[in-house]
Protein backbone atom coordinates (compact mmCIF):
# COMPACT_ATOMS: atom_id res chain seq x y z
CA UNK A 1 -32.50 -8.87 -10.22
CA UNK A 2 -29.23 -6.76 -9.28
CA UNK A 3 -29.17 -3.16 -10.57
CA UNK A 4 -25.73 -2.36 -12.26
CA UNK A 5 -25.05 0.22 -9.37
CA UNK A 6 -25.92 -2.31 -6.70
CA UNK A 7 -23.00 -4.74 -8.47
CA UNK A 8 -20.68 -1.93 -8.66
CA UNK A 9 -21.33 -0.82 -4.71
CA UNK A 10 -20.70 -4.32 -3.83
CA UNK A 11 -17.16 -4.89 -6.03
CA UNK A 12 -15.74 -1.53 -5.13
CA UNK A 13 -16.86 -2.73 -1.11
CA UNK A 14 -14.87 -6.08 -1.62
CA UNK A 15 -11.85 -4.44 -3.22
CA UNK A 16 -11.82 -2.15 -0.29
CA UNK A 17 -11.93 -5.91 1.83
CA UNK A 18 -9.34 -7.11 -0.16
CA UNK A 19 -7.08 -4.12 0.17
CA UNK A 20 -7.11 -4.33 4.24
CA UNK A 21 -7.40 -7.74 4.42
CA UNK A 22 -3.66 -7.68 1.74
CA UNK A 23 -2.21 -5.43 4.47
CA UNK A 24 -3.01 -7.81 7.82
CA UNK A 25 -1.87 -10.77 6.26
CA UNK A 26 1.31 -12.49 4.27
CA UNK A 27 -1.06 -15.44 3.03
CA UNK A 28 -2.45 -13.27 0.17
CA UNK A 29 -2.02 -14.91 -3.14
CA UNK A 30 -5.42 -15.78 -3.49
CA UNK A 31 -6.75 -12.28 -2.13
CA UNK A 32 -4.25 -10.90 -5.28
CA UNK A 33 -5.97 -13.14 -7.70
CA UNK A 34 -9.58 -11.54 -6.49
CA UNK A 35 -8.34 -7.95 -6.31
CA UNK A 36 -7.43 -8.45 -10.43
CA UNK A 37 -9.92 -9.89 -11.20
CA UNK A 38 -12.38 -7.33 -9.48
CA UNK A 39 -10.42 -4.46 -11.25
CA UNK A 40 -10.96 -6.26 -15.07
CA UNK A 41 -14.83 -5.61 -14.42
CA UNK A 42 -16.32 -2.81 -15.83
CA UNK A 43 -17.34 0.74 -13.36
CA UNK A 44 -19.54 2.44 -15.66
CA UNK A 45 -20.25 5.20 -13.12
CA UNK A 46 -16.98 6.38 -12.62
CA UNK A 47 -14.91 8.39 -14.76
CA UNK A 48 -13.40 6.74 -16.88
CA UNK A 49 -9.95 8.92 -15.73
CA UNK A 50 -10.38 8.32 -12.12
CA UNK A 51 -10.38 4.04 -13.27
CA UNK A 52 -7.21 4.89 -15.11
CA UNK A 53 -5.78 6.51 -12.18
CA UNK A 54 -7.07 3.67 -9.43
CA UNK A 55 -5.58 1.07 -11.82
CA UNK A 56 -2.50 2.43 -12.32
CA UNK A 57 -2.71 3.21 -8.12
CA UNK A 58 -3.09 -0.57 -7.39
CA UNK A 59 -0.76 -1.73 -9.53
CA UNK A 60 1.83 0.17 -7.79
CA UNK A 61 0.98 -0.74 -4.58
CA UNK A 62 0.68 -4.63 -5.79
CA UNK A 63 4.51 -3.91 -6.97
CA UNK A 64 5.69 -2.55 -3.69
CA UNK A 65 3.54 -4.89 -2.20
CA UNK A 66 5.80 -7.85 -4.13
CA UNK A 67 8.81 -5.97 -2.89
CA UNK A 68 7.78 -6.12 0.69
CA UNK A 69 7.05 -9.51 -0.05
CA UNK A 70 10.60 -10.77 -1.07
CA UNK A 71 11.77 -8.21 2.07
CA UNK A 72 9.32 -10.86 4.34
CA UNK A 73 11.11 -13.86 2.82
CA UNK A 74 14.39 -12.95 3.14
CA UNK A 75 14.13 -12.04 6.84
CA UNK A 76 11.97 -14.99 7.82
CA UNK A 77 15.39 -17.51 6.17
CA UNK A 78 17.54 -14.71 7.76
CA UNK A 79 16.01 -15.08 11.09
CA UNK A 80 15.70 -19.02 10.87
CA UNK A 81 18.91 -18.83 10.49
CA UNK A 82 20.18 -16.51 13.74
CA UNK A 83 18.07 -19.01 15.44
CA UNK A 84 19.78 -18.75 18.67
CA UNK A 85 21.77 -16.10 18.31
CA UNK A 86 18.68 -13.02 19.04
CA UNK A 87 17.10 -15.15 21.39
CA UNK A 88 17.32 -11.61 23.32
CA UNK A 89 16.37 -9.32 20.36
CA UNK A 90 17.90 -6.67 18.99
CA UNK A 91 18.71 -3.60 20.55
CA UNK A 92 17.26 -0.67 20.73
CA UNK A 93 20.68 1.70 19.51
CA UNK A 94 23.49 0.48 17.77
CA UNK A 95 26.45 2.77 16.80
CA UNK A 96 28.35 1.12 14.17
CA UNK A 97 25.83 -0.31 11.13
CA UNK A 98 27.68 -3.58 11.15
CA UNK A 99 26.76 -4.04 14.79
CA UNK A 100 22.83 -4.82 13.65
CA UNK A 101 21.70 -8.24 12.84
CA UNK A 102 21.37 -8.29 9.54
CA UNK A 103 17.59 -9.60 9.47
CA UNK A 104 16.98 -6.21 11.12
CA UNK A 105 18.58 -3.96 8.95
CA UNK A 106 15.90 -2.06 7.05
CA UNK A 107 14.19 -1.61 10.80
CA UNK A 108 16.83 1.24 11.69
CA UNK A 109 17.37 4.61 11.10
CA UNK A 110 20.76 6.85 10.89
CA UNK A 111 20.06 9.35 13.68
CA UNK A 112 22.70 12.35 14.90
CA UNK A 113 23.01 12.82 18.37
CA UNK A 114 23.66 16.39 19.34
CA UNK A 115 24.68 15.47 23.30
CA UNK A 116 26.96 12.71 22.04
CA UNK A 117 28.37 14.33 18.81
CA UNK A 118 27.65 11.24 16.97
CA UNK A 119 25.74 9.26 14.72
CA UNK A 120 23.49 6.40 16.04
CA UNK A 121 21.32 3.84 14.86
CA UNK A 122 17.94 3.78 15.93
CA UNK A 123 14.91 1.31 15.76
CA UNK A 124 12.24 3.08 13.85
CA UNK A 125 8.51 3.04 14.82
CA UNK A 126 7.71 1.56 11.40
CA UNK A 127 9.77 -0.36 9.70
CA UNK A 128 10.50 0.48 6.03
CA UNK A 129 9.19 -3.20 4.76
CA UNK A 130 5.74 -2.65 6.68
CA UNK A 131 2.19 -3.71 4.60
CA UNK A 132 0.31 -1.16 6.83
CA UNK A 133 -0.94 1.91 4.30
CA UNK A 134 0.12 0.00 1.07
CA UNK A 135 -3.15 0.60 -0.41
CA UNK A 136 -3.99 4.09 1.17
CA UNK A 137 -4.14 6.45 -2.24
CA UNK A 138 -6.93 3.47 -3.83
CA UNK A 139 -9.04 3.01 -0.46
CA UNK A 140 -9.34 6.60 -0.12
CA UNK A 141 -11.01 6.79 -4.28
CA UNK A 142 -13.50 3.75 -3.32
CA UNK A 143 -16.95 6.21 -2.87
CA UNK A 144 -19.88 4.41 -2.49
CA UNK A 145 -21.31 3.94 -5.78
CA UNK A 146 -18.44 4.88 -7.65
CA UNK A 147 -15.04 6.07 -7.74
CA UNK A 148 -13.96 9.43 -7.08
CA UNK A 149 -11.14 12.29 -6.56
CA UNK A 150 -9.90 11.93 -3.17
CA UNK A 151 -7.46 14.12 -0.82
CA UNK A 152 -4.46 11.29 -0.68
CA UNK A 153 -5.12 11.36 -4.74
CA UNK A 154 -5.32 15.16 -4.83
CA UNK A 155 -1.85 15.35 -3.07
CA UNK A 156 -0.23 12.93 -5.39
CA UNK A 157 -1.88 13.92 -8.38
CA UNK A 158 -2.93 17.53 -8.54
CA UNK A 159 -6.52 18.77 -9.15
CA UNK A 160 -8.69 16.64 -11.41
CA UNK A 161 -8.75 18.92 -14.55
CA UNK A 162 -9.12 16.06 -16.59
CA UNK A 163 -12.06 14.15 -14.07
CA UNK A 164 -14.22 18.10 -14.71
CA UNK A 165 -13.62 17.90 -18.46
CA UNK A 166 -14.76 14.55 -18.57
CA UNK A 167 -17.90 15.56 -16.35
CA UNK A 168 -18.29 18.70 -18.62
CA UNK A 169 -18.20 16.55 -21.69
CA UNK A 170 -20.76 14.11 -20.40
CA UNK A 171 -23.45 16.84 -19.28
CA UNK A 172 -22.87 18.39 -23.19
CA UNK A 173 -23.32 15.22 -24.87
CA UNK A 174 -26.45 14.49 -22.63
């Protein structure tokens, strides 16, 4: 028979699946549907603060994620219909904003050139619409039995003050 802790090791391991698996691919609807319905079970060894706080974490990666999503959409039609037109691609600096395709427009950045005395666009390493790192702040609380206080949540959040009173609380009432 499965422990309780060996269940919990193995959901918390297939969210963390999910999660990279979400960010690789644009096929994910049914990777969604198995991320919620991993995060309705229950993780009785975790606080029950740091499951508020990795809830509330997915969630607002799944809405950026749906953003991004709606970004993919409207460049894929965008770019269907260029068709012929960036056979070539886009360039790599642009000086006037109206100059860019307009499937490509969230993949530039306004940059100020001190040699020229002007303002250029430039293609950014990573464009703002990427999947890459949506789900860093709720891979980084996945431990490995349970969840926990991580340095991505630490930076967002602050110090767990409420994760030690809960802890304090616990090891009174035991």
């Amino acid at each position: 028979m499965v422990t309780s802790e060996a269940r919990q090791k193995a959901n918390l391991s297939r969210m963390k699946e999910l999660m990279d698996e979400i960010e690789n691919t644009t096929n994910d609807s049914a990777l969604i549907a198995e991320l919620n319905e991993l995060l309705r079970k229950n993780y009785s060894l975790s606080l029950k603060w740091h499951l508020i706080i990795f809830k509330s974490e997915v969630e607002r990666s799944l809405r950026y994620l749906e953003d991004i999503r709606k970004e993919e959409v409207k460049i894929a039609s965008k770019s269907r219909k260029l068709g012929k037109e960036l056979k070539e691609g886009p360039k790599q600096v642009y000086y006037k904003s109206s100059e860019i395709p307009s499937a490509f427009k969230l993949d530039y950045c306004l940059v100020y050139d001190t040699n020229i005395n002007q303002y250029k666009w430039l293609r950014c390493n990573t464009p703002r619409n990427t999947r890459a790192k949506v789900f860093t702040i709720p891979k980084s609380m996945i431990g490995e039995y349970r969840l926990q206080w991580s340095e991505e949540t630490k930076q967002k959040w602050g110090e767990d003050n409420i994760g030690q009173m809960e802890l304090w609380e616990k090891a009174i009432n035991n």
